[in-house]
PDB file of N, CA and C in Angstrom:
ATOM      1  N   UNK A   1     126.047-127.961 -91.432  1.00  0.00           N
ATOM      2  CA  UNK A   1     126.224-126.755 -90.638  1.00  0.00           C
ATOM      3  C   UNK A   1     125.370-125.643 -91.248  1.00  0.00           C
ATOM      4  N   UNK A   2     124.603-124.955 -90.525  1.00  0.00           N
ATOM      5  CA  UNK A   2     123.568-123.754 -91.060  1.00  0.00           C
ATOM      6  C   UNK A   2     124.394-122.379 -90.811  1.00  0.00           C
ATOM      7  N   UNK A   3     124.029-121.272 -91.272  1.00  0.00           N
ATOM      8  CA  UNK A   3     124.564-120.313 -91.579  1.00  0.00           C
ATOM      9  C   UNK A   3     124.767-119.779 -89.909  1.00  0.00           C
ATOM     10  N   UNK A   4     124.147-119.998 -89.022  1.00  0.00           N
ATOM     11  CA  UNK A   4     124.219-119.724 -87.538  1.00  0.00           C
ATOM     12  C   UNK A   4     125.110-120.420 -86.856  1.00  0.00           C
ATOM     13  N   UNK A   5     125.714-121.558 -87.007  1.00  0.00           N
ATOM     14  CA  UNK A   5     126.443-122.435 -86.625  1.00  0.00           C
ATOM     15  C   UNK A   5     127.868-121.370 -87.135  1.00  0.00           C
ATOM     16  N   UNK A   6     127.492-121.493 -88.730  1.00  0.00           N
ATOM     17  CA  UNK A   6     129.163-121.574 -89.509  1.00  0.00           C
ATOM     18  C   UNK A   6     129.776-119.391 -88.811  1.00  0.00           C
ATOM     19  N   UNK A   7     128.559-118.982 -88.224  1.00  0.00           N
ATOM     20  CA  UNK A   7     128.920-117.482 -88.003  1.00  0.00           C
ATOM     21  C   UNK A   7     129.491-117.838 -86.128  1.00  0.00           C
ATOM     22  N   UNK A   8     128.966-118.812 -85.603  1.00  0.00           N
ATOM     23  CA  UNK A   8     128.952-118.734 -84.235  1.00  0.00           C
ATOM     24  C   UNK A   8     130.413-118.488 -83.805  1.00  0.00           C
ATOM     25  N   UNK A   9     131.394-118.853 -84.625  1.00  0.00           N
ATOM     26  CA  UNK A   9     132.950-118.158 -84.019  1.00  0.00           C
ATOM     27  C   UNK A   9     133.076-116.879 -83.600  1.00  0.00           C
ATOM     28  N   UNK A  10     132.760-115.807 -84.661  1.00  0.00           N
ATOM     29  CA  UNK A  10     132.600-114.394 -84.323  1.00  0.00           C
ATOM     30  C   UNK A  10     132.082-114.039 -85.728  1.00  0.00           C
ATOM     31  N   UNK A  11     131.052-113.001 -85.006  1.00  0.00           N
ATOM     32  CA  UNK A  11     129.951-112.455 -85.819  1.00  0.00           C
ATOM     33  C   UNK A  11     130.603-110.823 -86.413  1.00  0.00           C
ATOM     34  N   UNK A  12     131.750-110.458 -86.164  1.00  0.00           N
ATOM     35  CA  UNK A  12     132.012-109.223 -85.932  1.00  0.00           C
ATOM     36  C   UNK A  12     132.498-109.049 -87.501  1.00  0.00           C
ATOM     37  N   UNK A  13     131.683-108.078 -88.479  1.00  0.00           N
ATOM     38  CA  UNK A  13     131.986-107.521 -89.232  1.00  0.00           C
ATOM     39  C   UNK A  13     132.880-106.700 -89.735  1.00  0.00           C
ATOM     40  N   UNK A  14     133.313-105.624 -88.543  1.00  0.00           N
ATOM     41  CA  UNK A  14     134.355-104.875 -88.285  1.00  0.00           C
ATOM     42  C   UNK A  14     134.017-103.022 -88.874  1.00  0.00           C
ATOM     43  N   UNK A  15     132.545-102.781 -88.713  1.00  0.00           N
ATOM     44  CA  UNK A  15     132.047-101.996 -89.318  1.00  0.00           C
ATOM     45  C   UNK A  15     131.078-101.689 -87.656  1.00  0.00           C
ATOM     46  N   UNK A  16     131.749-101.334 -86.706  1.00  0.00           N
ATOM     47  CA  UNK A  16     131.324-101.335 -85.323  1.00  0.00           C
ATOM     48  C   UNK A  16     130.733 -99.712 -85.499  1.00  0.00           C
ATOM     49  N   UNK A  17     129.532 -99.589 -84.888  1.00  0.00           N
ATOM     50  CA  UNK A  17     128.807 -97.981 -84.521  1.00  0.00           C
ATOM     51  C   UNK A  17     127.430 -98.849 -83.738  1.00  0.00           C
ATOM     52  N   UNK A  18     127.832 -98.112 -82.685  1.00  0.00           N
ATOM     53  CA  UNK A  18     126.552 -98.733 -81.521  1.00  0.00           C
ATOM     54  C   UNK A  18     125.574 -97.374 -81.749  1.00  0.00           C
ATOM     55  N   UNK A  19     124.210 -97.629 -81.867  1.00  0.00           N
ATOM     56  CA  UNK A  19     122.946 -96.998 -81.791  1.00  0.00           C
ATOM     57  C   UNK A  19     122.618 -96.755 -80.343  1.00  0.00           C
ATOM     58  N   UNK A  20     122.027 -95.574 -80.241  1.00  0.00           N
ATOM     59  CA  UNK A  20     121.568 -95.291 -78.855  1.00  0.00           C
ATOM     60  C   UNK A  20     120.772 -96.361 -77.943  1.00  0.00           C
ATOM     61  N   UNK A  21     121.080 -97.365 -78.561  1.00  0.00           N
ATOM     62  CA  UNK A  21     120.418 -98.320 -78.201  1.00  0.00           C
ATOM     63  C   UNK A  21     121.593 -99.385 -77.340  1.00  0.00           C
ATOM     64  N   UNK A  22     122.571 -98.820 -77.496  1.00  0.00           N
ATOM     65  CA  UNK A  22     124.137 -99.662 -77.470  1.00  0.00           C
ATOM     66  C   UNK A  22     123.974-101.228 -78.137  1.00  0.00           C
ATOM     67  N   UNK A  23     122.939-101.317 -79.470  1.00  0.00           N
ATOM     68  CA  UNK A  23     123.167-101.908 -80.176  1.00  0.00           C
ATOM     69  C   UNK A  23     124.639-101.693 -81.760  1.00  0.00           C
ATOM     70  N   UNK A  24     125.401-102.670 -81.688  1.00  0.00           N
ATOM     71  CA  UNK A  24     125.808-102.654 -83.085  1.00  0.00           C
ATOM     72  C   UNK A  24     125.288-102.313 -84.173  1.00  0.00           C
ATOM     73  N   UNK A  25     125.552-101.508 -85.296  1.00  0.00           N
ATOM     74  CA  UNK A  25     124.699-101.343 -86.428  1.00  0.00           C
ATOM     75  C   UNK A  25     125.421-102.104 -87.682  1.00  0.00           C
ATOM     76  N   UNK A  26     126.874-102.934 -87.238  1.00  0.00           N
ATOM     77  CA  UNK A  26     127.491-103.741 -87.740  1.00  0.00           C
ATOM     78  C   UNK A  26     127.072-105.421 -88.145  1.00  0.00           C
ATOM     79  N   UNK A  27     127.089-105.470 -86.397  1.00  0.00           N
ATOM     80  CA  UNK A  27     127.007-107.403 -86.257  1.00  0.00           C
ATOM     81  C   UNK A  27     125.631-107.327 -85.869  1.00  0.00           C
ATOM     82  N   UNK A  28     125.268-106.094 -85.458  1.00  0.00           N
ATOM     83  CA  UNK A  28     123.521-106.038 -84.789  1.00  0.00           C
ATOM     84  C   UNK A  28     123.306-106.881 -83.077  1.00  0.00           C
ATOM     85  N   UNK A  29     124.735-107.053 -82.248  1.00  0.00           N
ATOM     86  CA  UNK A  29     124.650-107.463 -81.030  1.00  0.00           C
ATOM     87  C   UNK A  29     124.320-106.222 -80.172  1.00  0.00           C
ATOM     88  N   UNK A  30     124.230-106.215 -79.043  1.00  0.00           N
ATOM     89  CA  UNK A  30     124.471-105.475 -78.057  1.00  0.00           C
ATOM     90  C   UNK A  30     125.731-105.482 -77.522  1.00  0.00           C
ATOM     91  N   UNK A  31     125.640-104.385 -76.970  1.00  0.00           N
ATOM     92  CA  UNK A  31     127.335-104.049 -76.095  1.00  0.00           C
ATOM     93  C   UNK A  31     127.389-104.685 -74.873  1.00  0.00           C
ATOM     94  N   UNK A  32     126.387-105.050 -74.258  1.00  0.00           N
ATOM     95  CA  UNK A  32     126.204-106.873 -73.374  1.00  0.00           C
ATOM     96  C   UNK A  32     126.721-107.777 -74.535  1.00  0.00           C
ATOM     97  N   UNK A  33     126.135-108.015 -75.275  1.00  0.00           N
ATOM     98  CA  UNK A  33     126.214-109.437 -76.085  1.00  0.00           C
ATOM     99  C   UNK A  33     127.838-109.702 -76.571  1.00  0.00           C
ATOM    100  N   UNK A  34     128.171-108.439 -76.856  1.00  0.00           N
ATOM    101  CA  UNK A  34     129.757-108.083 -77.365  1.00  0.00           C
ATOM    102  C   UNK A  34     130.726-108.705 -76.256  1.00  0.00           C
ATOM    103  N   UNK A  35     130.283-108.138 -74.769  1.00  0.00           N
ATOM    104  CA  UNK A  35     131.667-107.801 -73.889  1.00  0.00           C
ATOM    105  C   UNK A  35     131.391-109.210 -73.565  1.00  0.00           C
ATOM    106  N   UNK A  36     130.217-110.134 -73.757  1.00  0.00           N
ATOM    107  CA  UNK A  36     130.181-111.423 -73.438  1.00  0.00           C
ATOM    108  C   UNK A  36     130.376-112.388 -74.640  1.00  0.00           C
ATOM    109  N   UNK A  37     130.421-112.501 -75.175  1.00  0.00           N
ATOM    110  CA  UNK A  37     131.515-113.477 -76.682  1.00  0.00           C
ATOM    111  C   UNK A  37     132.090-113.966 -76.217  1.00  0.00           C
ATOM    112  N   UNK A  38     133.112-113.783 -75.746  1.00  0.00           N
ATOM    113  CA  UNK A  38     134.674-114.440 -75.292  1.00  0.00           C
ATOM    114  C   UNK A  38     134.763-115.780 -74.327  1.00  0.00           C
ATOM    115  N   UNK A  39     133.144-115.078 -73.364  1.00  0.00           N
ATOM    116  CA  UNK A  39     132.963-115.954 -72.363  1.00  0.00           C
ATOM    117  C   UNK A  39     132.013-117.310 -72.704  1.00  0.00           C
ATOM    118  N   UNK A  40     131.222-116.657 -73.671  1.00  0.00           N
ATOM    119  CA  UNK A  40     130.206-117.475 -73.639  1.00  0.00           C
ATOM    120  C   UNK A  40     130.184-118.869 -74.514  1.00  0.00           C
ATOM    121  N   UNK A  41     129.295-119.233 -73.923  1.00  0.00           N
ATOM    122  CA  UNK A  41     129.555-121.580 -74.893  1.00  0.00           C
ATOM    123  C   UNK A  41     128.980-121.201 -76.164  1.00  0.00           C
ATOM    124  N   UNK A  42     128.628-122.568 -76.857  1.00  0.00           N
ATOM    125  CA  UNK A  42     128.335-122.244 -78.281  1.00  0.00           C
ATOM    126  C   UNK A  42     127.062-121.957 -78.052  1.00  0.00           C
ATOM    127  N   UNK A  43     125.949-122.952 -77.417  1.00  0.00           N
ATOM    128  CA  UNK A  43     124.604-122.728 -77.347  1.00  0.00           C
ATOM    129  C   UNK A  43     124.377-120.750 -76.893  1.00  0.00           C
ATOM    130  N   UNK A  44     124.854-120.299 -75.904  1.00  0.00           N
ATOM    131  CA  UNK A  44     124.649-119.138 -75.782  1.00  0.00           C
ATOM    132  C   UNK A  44     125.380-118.271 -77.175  1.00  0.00           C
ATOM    133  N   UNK A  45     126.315-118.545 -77.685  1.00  0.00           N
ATOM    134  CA  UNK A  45     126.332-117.812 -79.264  1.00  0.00           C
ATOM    135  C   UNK A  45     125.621-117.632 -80.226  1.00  0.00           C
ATOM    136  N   UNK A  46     124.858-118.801 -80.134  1.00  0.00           N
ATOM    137  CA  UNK A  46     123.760-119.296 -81.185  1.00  0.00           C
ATOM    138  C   UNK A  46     122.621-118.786 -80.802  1.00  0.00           C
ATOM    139  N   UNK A  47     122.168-118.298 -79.981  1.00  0.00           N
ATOM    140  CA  UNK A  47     121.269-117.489 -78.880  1.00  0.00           C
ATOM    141  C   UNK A  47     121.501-116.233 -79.343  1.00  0.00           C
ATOM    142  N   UNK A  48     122.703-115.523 -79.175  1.00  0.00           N
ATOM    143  CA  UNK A  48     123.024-114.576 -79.280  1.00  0.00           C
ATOM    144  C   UNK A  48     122.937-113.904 -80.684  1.00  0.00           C
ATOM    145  N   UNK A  49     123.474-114.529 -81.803  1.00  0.00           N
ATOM    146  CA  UNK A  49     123.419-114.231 -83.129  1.00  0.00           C
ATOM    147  C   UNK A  49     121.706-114.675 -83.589  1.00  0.00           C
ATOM    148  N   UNK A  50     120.973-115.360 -82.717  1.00  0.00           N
ATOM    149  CA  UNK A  50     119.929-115.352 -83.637  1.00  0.00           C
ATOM    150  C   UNK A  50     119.050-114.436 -82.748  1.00  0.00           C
ATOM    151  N   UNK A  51     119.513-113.558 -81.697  1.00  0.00           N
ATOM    152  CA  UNK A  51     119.035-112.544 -81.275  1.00  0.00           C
ATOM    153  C   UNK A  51     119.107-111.309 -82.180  1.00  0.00           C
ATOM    154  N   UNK A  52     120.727-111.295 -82.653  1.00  0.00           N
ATOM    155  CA  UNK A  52     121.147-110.151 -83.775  1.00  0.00           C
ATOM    156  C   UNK A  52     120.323-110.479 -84.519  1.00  0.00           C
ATOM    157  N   UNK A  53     119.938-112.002 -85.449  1.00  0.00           N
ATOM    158  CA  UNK A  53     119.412-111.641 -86.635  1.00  0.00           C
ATOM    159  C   UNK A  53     118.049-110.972 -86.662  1.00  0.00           C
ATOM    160  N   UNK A  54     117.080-111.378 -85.454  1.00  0.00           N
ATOM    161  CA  UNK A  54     116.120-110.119 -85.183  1.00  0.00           C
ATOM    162  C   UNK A  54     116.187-108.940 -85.390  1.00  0.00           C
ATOM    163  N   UNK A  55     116.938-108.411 -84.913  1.00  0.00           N
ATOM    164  CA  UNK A  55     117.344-107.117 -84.485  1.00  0.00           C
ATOM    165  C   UNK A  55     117.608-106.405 -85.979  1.00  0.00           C
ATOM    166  N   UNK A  56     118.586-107.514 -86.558  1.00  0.00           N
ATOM    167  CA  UNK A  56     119.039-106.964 -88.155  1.00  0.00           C
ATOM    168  C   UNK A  56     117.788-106.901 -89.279  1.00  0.00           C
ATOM    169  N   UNK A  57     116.737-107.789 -89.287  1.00  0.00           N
ATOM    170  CA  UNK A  57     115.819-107.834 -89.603  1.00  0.00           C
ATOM    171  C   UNK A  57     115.005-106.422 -89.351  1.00  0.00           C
ATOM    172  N   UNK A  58     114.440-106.599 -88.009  1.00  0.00           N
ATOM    173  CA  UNK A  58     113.331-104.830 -87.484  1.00  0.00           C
ATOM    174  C   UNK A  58     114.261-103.967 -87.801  1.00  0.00           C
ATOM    175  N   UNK A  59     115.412-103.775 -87.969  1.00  0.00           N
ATOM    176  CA  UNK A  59     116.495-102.382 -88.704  1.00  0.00           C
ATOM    177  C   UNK A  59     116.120-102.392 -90.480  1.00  0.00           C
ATOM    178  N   UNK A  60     116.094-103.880 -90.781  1.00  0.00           N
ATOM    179  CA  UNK A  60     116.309-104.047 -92.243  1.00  0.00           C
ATOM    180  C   UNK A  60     114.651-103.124 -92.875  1.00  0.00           C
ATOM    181  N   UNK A  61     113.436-103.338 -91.879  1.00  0.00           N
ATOM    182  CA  UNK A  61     112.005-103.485 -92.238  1.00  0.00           C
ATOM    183  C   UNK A  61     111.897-101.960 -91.879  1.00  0.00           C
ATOM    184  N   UNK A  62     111.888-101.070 -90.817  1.00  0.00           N
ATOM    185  CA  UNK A  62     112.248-100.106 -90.169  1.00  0.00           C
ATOM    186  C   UNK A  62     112.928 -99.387 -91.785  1.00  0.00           C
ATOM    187  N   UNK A  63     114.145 -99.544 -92.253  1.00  0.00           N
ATOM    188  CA  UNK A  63     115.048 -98.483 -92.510  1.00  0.00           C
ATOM    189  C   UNK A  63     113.989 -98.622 -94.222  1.00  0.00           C
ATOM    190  N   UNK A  64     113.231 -99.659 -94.321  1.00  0.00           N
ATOM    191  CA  UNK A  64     112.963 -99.949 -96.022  1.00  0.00           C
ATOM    192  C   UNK A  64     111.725 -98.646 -96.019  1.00  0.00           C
ATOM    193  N   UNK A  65     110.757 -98.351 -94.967  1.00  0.00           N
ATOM    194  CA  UNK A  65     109.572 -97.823 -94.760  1.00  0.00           C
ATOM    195  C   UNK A  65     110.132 -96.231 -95.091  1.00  0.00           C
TER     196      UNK A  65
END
């Protein structure tokens, strides 16, 4: 199991503040990606979190500059 798999239950940190972006600055989802969790299969989770890890990444590269 890879670190994307073992997070795909829920990604939610619990450190929630959406960016004007109505991105998370927590889990790094969107407030789409959020209100859809509940619904969504594993393949679309795994989609989803390795969308965040982008996202957490260009924040990580972004905030170092």
């Amino acid at each position: 199991m890879n670190q994307i798999d073992s997070l795909a239950q829920f990604p939610c940190i619990r450190n929630c503040c959406l960016n004007d972006d109505d991105i998370c600055l927590g889990c790094f989802r969107s407030l789409e990606e959020i209100k859809f969790w509940g619904e969504a299969v594993e393949q679309e989770r795994i989609t989803i979190l390795e969308n965040a890890k982008q996202r957490r990444e260009k924040h990580n590269l972004n905030f170092k500059k």
